[in-house]
Each structure stands twice: as C-alpha cells, then as structure tokens.
C-alpha atoms as a PDB file:
ATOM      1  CA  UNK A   1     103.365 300.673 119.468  1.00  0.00           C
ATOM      2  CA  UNK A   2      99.601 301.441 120.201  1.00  0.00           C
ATOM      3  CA  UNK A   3      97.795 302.501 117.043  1.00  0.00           C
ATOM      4  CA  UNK A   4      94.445 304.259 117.181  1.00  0.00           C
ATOM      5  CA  UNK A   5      91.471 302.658 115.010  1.00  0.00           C
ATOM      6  CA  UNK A   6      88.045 304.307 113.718  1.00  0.00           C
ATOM      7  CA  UNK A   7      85.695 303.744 115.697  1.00  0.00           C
ATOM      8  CA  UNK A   8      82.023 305.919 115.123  1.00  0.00           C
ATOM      9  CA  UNK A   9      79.767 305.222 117.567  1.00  0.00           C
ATOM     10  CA  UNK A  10      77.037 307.318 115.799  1.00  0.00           C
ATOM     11  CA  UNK A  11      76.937 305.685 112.683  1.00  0.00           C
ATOM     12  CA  UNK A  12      77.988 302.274 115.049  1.00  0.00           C
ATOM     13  CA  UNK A  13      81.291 301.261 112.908  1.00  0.00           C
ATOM     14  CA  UNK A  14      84.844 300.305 113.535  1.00  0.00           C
ATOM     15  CA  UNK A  15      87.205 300.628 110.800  1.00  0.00           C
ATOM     16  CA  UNK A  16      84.014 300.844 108.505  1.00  0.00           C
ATOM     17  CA  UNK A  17      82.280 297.528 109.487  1.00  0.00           C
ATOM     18  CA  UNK A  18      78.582 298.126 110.971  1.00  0.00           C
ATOM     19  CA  UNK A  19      77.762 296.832 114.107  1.00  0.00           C
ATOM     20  CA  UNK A  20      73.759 296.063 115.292  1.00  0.00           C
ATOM     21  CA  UNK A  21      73.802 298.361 118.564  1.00  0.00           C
ATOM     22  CA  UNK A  22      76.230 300.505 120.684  1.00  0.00           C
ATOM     23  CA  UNK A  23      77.175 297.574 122.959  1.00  0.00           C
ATOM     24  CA  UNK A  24      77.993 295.502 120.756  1.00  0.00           C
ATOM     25  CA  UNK A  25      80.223 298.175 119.395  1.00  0.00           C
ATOM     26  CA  UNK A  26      81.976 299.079 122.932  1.00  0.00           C
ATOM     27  CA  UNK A  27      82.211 295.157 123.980  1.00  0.00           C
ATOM     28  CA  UNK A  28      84.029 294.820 120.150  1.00  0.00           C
ATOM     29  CA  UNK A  29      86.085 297.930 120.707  1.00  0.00           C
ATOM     30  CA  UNK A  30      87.587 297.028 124.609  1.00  0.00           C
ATOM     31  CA  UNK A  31      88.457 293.261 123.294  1.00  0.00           C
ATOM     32  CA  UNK A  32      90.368 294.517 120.379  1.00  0.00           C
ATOM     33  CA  UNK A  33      92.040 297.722 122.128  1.00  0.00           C
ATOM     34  CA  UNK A  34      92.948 295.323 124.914  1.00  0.00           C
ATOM     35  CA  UNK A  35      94.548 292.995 122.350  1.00  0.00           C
ATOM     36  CA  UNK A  36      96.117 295.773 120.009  1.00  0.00           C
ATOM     37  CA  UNK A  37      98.227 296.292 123.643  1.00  0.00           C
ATOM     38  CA  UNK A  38      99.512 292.499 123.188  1.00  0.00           C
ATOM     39  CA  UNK A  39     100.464 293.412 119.526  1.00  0.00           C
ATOM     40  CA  UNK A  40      97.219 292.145 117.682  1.00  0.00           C
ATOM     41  CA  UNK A  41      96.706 294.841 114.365  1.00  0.00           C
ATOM     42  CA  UNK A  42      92.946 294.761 113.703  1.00  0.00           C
ATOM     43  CA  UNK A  43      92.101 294.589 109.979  1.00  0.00           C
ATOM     44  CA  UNK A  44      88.366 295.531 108.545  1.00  0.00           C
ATOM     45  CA  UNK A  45      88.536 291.920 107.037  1.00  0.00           C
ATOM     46  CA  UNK A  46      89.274 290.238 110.636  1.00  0.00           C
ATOM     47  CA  UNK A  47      86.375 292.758 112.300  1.00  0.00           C
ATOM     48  CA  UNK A  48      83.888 291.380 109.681  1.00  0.00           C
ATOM     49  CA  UNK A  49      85.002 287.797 109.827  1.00  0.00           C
ATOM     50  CA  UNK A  50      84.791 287.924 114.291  1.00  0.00           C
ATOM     51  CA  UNK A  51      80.813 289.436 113.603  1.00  0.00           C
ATOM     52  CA  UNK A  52      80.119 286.483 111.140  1.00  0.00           C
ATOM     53  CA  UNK A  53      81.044 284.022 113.620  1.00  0.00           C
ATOM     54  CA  UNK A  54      79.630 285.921 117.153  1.00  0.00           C
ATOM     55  CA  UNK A  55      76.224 286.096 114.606  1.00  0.00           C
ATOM     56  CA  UNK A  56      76.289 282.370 113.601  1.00  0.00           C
ATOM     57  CA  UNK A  57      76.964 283.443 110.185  1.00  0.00           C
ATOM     58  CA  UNK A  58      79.542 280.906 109.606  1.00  0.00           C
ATOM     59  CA  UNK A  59      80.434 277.689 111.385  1.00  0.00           C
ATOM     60  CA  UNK A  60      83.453 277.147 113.494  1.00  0.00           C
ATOM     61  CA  UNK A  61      85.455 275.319 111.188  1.00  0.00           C
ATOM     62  CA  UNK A  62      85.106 278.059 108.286  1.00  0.00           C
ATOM     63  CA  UNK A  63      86.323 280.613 110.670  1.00  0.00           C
ATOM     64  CA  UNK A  64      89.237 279.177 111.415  1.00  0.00           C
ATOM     65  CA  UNK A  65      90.049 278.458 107.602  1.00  0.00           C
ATOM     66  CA  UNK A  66      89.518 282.149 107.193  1.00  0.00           C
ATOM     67  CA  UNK A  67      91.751 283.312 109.625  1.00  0.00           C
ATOM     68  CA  UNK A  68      94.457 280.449 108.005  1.00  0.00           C
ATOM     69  CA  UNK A  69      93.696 282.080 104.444  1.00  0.00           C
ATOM     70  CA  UNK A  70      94.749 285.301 106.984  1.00  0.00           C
ATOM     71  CA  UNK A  71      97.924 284.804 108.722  1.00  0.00           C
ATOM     72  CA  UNK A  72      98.731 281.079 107.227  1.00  0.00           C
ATOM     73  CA  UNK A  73      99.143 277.851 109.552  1.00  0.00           C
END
C-alpha cells in the first residue's frame, strides 16, 4: 500500500531532511515516490544517507556499509 511522506517544498524538506534547492527536492521526491510504488518505505535516516553520497559526503564503499548496518546483508 502507497503511503504518503512529508514533503515541504517551502522550507525544502522531506521527512525533515533539508535539501539545497527545489529541484533537488522534486528530482528526490519522484525517485522515491516511484520506488515507494515497488514497495521501498523511505526512512529520514536512508534520505540523509542518499544526500551524503549524491554530495560526495561519503565514499562508495561507506554507503553501502550504511545501508548493510540498515537492512543487513
């Protein structure tokens, strides 16, 4: 079942977690609403983990650990 998610696009946030413009936002917002159709349930903890990584925050390898430390191997 589809579940809705907060998304602000005044104060640019989804489920809480700030994004740098309004594109961003909306480019964020179609991937995950297309996925949450497949069954994916966004978390604030995976939003802020996928920005990390798109901003080069963290490498490759450390995001994948993360999302292991998430849902387990």
């Amino acid at each position: 079942m589809y579940k809705t998610i907060d998304i602000d696009r005044e104060k640019l946030t989804i489920m809480g977690v700030k994004f740098a413009d309004l594109r961003t936002l909306e480019n964020t917002a179609n991937a995950i609403g297309t996925n949450m159709f497949e069954g994916f349930e966004p978390t604030k903890e995976l939003i802020e983990l996928y920005l990390e990584w798109k901003r080069d925050s963290i490498s490759e390898k450390d995001f994948i650990s993360r999302l292991y430390s998430f849902y387990g191997k």
